[in-house]
N, C-alpha and C. Protein backbone atom coordinates (compact mmCIF):
# COMPACT_ATOMS: atom_id res chain seq x y z
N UNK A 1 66.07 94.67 84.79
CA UNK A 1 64.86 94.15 85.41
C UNK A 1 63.99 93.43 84.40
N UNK A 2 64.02 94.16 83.55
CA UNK A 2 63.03 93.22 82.26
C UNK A 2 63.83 91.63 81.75
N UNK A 3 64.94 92.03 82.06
CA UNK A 3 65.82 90.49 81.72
C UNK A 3 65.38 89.35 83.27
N UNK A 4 64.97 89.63 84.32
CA UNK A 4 64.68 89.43 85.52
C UNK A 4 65.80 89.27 86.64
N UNK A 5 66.48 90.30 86.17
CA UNK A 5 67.51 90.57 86.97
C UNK A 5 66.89 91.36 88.39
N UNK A 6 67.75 91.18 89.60
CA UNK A 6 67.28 91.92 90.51
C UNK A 6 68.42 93.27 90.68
N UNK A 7 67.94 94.45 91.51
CA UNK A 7 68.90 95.54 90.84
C UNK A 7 68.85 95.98 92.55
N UNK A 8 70.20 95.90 93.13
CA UNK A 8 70.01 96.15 94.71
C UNK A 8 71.15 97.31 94.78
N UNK A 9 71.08 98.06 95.81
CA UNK A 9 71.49 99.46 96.32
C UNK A 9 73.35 99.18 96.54
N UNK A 10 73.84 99.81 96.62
CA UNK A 10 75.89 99.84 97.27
C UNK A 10 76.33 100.91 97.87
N UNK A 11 75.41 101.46 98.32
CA UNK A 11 75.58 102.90 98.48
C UNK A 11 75.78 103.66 97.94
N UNK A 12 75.96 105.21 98.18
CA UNK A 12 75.85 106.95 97.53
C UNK A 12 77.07 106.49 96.95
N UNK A 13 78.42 106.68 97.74
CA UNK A 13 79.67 107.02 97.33
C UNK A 13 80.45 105.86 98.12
N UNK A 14 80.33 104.93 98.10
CA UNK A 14 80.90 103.62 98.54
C UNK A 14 82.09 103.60 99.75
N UNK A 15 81.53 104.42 100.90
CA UNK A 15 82.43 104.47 101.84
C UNK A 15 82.22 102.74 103.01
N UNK A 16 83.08 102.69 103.47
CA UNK A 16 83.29 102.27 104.49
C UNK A 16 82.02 102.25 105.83
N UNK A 17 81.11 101.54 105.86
CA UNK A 17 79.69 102.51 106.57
C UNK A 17 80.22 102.50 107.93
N UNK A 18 80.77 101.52 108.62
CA UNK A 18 81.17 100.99 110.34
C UNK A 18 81.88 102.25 110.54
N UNK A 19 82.28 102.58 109.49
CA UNK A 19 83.47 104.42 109.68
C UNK A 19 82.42 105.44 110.02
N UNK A 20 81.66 105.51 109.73
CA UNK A 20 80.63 106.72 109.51
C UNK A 20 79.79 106.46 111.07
N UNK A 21 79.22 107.60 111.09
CA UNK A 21 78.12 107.80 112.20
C UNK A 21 76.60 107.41 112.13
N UNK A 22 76.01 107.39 112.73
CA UNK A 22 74.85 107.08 112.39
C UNK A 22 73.94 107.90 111.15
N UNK A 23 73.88 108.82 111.42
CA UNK A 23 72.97 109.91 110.46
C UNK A 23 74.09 109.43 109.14
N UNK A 24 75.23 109.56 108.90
CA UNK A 24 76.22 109.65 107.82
C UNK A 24 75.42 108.21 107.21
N UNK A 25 75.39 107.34 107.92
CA UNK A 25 75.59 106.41 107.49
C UNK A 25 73.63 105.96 106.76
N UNK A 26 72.93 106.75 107.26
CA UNK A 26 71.61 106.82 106.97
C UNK A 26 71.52 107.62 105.67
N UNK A 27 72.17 108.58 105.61
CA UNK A 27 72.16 109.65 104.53
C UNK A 27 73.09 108.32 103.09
N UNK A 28 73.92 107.73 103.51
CA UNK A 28 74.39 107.07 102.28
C UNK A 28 73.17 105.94 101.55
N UNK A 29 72.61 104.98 102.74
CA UNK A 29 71.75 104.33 102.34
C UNK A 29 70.83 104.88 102.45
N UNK A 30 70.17 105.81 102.43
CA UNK A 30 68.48 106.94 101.97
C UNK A 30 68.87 107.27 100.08
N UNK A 31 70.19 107.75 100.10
CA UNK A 31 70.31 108.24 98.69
C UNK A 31 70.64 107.44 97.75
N UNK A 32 71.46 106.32 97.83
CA UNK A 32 71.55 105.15 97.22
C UNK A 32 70.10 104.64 97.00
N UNK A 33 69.40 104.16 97.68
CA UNK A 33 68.02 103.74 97.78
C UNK A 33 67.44 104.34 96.58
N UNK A 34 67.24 106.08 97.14
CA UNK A 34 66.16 106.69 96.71
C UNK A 34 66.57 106.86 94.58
N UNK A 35 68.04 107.51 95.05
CA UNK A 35 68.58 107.83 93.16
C UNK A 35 68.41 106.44 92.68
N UNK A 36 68.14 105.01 92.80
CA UNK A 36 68.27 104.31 92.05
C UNK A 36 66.81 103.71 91.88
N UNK A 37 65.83 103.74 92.94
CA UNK A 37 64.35 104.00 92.87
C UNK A 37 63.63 105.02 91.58
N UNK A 38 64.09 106.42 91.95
CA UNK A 38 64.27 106.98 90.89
C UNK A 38 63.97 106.77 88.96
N UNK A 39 65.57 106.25 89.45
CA UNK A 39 65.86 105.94 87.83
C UNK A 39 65.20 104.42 87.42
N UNK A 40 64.99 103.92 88.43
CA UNK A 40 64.46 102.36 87.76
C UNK A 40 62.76 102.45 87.41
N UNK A 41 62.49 103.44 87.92
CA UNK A 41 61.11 103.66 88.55
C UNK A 41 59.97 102.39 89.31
N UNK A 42 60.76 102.38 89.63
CA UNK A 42 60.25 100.86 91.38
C UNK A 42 61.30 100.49 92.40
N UNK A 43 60.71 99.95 93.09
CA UNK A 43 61.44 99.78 94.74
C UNK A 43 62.62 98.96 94.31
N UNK A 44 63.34 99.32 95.27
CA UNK A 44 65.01 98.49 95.62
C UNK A 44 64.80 97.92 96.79
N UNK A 45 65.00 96.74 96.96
CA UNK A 45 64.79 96.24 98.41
C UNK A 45 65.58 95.25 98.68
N UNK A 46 67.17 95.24 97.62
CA UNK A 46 68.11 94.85 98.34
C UNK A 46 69.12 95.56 98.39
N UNK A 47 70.01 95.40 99.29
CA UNK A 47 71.86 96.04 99.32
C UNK A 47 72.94 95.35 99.61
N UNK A 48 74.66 95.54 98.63
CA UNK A 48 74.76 94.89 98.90
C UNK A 48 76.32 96.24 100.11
N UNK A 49 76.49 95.30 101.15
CA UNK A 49 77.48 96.90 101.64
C UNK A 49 78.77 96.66 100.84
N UNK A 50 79.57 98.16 100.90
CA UNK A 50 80.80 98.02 100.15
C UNK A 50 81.41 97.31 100.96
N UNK A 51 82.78 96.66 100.42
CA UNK A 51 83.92 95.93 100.84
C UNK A 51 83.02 94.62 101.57
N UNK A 52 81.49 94.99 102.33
CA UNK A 52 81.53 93.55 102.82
C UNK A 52 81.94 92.72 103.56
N UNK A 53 83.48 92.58 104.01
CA UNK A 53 84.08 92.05 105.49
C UNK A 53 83.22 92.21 106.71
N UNK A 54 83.58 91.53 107.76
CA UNK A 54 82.72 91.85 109.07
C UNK A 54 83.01 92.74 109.41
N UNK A 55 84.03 93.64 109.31
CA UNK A 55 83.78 95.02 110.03
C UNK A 55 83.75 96.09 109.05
N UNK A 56 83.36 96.03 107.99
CA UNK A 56 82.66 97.27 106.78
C UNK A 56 81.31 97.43 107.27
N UNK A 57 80.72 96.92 108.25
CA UNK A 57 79.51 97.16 108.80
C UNK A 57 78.95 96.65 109.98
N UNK A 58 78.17 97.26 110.96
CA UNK A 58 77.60 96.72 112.56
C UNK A 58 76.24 96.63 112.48
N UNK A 59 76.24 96.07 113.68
CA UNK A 59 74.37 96.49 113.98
C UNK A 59 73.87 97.65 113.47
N UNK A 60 74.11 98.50 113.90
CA UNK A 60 74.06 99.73 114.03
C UNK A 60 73.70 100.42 112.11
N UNK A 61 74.45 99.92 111.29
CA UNK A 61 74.60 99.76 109.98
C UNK A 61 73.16 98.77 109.57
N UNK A 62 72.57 97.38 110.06
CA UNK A 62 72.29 96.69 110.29
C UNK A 62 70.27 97.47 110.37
N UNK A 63 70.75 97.93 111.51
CA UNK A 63 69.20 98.43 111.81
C UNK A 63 68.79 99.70 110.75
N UNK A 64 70.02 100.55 110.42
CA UNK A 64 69.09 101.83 109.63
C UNK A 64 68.69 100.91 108.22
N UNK A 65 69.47 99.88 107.62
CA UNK A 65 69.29 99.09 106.50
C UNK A 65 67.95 99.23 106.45
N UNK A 66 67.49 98.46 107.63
CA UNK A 66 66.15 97.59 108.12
C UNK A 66 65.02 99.01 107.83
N UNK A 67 65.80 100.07 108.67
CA UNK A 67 64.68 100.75 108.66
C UNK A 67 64.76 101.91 107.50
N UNK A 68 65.31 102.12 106.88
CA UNK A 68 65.68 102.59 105.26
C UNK A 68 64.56 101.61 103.82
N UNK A 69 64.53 100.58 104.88
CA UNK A 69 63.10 99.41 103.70
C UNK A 69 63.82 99.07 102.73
N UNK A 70 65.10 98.57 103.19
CA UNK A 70 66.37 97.22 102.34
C UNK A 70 65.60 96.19 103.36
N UNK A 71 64.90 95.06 102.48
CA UNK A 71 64.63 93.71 102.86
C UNK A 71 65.79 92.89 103.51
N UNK A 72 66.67 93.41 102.62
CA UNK A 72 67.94 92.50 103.11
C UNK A 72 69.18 92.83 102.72
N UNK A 73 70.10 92.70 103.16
CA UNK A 73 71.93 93.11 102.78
C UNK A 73 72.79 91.67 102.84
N UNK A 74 73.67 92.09 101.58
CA UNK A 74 74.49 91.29 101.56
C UNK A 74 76.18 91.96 102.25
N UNK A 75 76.53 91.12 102.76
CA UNK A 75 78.25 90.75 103.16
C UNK A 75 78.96 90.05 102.44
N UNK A 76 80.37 90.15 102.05
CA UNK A 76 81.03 89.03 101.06
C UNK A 76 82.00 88.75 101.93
N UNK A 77 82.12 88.27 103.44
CA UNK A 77 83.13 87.36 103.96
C UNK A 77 82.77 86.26 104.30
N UNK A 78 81.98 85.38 103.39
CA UNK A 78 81.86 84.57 102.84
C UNK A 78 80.70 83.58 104.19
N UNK A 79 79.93 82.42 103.44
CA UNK A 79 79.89 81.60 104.93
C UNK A 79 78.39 81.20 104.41
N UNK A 80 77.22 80.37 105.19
CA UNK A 80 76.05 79.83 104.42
C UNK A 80 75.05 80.53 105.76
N UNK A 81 74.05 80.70 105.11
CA UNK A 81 72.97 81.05 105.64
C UNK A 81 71.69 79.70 105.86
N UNK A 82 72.01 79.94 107.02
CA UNK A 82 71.12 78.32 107.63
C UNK A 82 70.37 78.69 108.88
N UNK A 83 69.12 78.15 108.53
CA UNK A 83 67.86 78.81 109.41
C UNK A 83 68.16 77.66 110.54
N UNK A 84 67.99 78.54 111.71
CA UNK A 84 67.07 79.66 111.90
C UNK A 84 67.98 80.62 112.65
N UNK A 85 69.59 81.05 111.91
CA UNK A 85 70.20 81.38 112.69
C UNK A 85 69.93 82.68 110.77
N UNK A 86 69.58 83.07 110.21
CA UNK A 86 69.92 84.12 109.27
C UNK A 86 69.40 85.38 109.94
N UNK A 87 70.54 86.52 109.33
CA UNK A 87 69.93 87.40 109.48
C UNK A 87 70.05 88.25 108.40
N UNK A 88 68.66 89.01 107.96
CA UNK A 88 68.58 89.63 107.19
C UNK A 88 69.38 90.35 105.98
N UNK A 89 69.83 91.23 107.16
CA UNK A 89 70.39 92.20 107.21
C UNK A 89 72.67 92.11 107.02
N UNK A 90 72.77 90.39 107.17
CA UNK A 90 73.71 90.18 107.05
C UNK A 90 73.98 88.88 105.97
N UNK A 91 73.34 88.74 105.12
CA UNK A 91 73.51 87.84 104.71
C UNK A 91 74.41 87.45 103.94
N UNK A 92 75.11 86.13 103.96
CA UNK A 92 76.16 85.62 103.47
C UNK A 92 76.43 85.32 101.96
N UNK A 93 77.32 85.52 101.24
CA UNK A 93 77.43 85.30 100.12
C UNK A 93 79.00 84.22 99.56
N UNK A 94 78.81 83.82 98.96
CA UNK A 94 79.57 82.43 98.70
C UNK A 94 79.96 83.05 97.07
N UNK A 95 81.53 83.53 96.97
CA UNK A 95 82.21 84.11 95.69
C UNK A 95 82.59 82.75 94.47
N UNK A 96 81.68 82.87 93.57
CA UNK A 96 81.59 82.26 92.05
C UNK A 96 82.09 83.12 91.15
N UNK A 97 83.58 82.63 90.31
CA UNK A 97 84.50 83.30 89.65
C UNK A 97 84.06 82.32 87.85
N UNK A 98 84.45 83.72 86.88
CA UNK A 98 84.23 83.26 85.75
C UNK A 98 85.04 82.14 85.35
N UNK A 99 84.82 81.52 84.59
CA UNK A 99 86.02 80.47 84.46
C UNK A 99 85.86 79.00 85.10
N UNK A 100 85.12 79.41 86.58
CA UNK A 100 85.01 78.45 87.30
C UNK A 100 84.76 76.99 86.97
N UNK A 101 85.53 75.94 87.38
CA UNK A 101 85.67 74.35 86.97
C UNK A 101 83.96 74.29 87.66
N UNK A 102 83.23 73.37 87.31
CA UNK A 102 81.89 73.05 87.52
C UNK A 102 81.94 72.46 88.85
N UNK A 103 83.19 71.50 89.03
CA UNK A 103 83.61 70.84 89.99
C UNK A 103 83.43 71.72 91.57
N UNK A 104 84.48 72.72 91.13
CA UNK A 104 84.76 73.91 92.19
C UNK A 104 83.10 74.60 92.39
N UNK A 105 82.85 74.92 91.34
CA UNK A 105 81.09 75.49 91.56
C UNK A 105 80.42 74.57 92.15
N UNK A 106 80.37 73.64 91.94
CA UNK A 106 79.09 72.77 92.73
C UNK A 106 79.73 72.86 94.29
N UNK A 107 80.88 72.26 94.62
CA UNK A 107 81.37 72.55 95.35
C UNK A 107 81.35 73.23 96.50
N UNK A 108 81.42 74.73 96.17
CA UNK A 108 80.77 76.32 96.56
C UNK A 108 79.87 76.42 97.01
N UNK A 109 78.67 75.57 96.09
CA UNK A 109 77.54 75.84 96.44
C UNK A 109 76.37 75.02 97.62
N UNK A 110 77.74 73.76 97.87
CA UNK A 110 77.01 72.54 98.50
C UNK A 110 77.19 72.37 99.61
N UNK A 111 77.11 71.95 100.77
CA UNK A 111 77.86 71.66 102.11
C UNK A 111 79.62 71.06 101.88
N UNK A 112 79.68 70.87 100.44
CA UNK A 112 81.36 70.42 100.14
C UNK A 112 81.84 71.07 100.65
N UNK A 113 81.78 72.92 100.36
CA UNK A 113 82.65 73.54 100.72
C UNK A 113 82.84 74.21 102.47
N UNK A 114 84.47 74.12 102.62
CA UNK A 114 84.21 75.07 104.13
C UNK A 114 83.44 76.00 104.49
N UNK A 115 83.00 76.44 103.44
CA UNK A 115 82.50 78.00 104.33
C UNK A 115 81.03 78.33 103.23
């Protein structure tokens, strides 16, 4: 954080959340939240979910986020976030690999790419 890094939540024990039940799935993001609040000593108010695909997480996953006081969650099956269709709670992330040709990065990052 002092480097101005931002430092966001992955959950307790990195299950699968769409697997879990509701309360299960509240209890992973409450303790993730809270142990890393904790140790940083200030708020976390992003997450990102494990694995990330569209079905590692639902609405349902979606709303306790919201109401757990994660500003926002990330997904990694990839895709752009364009208003006024974002949502919070799902937001898209676009995978930048070390190594990467500048070409391919700009790329990634521009309407160039598919997704």
């Amino acid at each position: 954080r002092r480097l101005g890094h931002t430092i966001g939540a992955h959950t307790h024990t990195h299950p699968r959340l769409s697997a879990l039940d509701a309360g299960e799935q509240r209890r992973e993001l409450e303790r993730s939240k809270q142990e890393l609040e904790e140790h940083l000593g200030g708020r976390v108010l992003l997450l990102a979910y494990p694995y990330g695909e569209r079905h590692a997480f639902d609405d349902v996953t979606q709303r306790i986020a919201a109401a757990c006081g994660f500003a926002g969650a990330f997904s990694f099956y990839g895709g752009r976030n364009r208003p006024p269709f974002v949502r919070p709670h799902d937001l898209r992330r676009v995978s930048v690999d070390p190594g990467m040709p500048q070409r391919v990065f700009t790329a990634r990052i521009t309407s160039a790419f598919p997704f």
